[in-house]
Protein backbone atom coordinates (compact mmCIF):
# COMPACT_ATOMS: atom_id res chain seq x y z
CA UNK A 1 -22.96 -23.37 -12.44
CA UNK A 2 -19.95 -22.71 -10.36
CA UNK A 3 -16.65 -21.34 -12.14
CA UNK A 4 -13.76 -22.02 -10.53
CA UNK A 5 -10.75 -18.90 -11.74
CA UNK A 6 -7.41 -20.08 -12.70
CA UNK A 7 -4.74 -18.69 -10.32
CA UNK A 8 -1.10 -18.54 -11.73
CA UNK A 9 1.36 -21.32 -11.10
CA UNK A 10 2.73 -19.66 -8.40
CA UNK A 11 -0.17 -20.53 -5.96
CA UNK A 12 -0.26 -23.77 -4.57
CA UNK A 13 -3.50 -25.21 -5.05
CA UNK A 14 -4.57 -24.39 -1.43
CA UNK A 15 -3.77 -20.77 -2.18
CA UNK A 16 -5.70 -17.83 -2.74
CA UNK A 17 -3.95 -14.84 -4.34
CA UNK A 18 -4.55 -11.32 -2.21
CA UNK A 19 -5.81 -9.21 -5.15
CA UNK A 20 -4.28 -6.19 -3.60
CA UNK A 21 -1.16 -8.25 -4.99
CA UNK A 22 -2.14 -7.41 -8.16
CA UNK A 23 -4.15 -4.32 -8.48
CA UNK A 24 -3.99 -0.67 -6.91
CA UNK A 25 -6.62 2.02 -6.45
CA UNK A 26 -3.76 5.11 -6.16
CA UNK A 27 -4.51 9.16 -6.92
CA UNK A 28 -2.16 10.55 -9.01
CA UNK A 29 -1.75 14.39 -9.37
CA UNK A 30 -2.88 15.19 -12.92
CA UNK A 31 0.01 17.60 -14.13
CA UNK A 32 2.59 16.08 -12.23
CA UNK A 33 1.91 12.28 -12.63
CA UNK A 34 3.15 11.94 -9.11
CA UNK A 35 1.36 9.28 -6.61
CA UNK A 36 -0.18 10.30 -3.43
CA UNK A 37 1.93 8.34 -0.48
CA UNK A 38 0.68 10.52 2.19
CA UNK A 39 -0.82 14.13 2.60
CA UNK A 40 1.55 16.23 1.05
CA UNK A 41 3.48 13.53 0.29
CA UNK A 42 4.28 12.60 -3.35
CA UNK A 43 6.43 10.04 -5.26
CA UNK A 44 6.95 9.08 -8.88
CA UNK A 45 7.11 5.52 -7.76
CA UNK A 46 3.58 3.79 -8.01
CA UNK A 47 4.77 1.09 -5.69
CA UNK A 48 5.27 3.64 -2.95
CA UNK A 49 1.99 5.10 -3.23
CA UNK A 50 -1.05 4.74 -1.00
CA UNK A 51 -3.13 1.83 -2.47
CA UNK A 52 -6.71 3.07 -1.16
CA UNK A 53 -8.01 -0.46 -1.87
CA UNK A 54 -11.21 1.07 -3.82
CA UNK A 55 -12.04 3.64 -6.00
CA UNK A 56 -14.28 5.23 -3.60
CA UNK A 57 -12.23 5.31 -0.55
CA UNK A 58 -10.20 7.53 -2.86
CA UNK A 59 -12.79 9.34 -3.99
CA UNK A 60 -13.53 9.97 -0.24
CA UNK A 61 -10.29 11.30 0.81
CA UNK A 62 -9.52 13.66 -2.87
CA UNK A 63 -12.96 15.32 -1.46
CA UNK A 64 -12.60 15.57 2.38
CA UNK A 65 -8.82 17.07 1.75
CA UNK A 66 -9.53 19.54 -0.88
CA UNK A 67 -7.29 17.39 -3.44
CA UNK A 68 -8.50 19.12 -6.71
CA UNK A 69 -5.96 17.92 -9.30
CA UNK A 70 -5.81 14.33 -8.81
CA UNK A 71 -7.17 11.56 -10.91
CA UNK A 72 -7.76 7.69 -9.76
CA UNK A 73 -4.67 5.67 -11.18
CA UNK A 74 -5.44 1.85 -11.51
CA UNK A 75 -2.38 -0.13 -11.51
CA UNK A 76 -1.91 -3.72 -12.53
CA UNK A 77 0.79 -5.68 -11.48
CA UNK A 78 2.17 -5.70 -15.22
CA UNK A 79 1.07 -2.58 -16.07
CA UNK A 80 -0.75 -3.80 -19.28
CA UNK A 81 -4.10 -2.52 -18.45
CA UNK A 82 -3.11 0.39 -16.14
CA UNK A 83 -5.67 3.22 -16.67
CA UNK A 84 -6.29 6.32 -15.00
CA UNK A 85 -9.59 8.19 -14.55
CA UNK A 86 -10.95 11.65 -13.77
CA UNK A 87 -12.46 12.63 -10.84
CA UNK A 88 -16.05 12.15 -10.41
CA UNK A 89 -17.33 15.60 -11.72
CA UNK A 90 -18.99 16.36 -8.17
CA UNK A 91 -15.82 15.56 -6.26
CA UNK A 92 -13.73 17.66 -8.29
CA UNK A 93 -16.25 20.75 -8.62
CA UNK A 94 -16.53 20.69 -4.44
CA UNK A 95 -12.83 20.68 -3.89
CA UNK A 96 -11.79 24.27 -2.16
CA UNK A 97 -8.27 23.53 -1.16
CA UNK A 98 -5.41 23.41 -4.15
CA UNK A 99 -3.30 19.73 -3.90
CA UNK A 100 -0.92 20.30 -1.93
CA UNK A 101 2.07 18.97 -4.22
């Protein structure tokens, strides 16, 4: 059986919503809350951050740059189920290089 989602009113209904409009995969340093907009690059803002699109492409880049203290931060576009995660144990243990902050 096929399910057809309910977009919001906003959409015509010929329109697809992006769902990068409404969710984004960010790292977030762990002590200092701040978002990850580039390397060594920070902001408080979440809107300014890097959306990495999927939890593993930020996975990826926390382990090929050394970023130790970060955590995945999933925003929402109301912020109602916004969550934040630890690091995969392995990614974090393998990390050599401090975050640059």
């Amino acid at each position: 059986m096929l399910m057809r989602l309910a977009y919001p009113s906003v959409f015509g209904p010929d329109e697809k919503p992006n769902l990068r409009q409404f969710m984004r995969i960010l790292l977030q340093h762990a002590r200092t809350r701040l978002y990850l907009r580039g390397l060594g690059d920070w902001t408080a803002n979440h809107h300014e951050g890097f959306d990495f699109q999927h939890s593993q492409k930020a996975i990826d880049f926390a382990h090929h740059h050394g970023l130790n203290s970060v955590q995945i931060a999933v925003k929402f576009i109301d912020g109602q189920f916004d969550e934040t995660f630890p690091l995969p144990v392995a990614v974090a243990a393998t990390a050599t290089q401090p975050a640059r902050v």
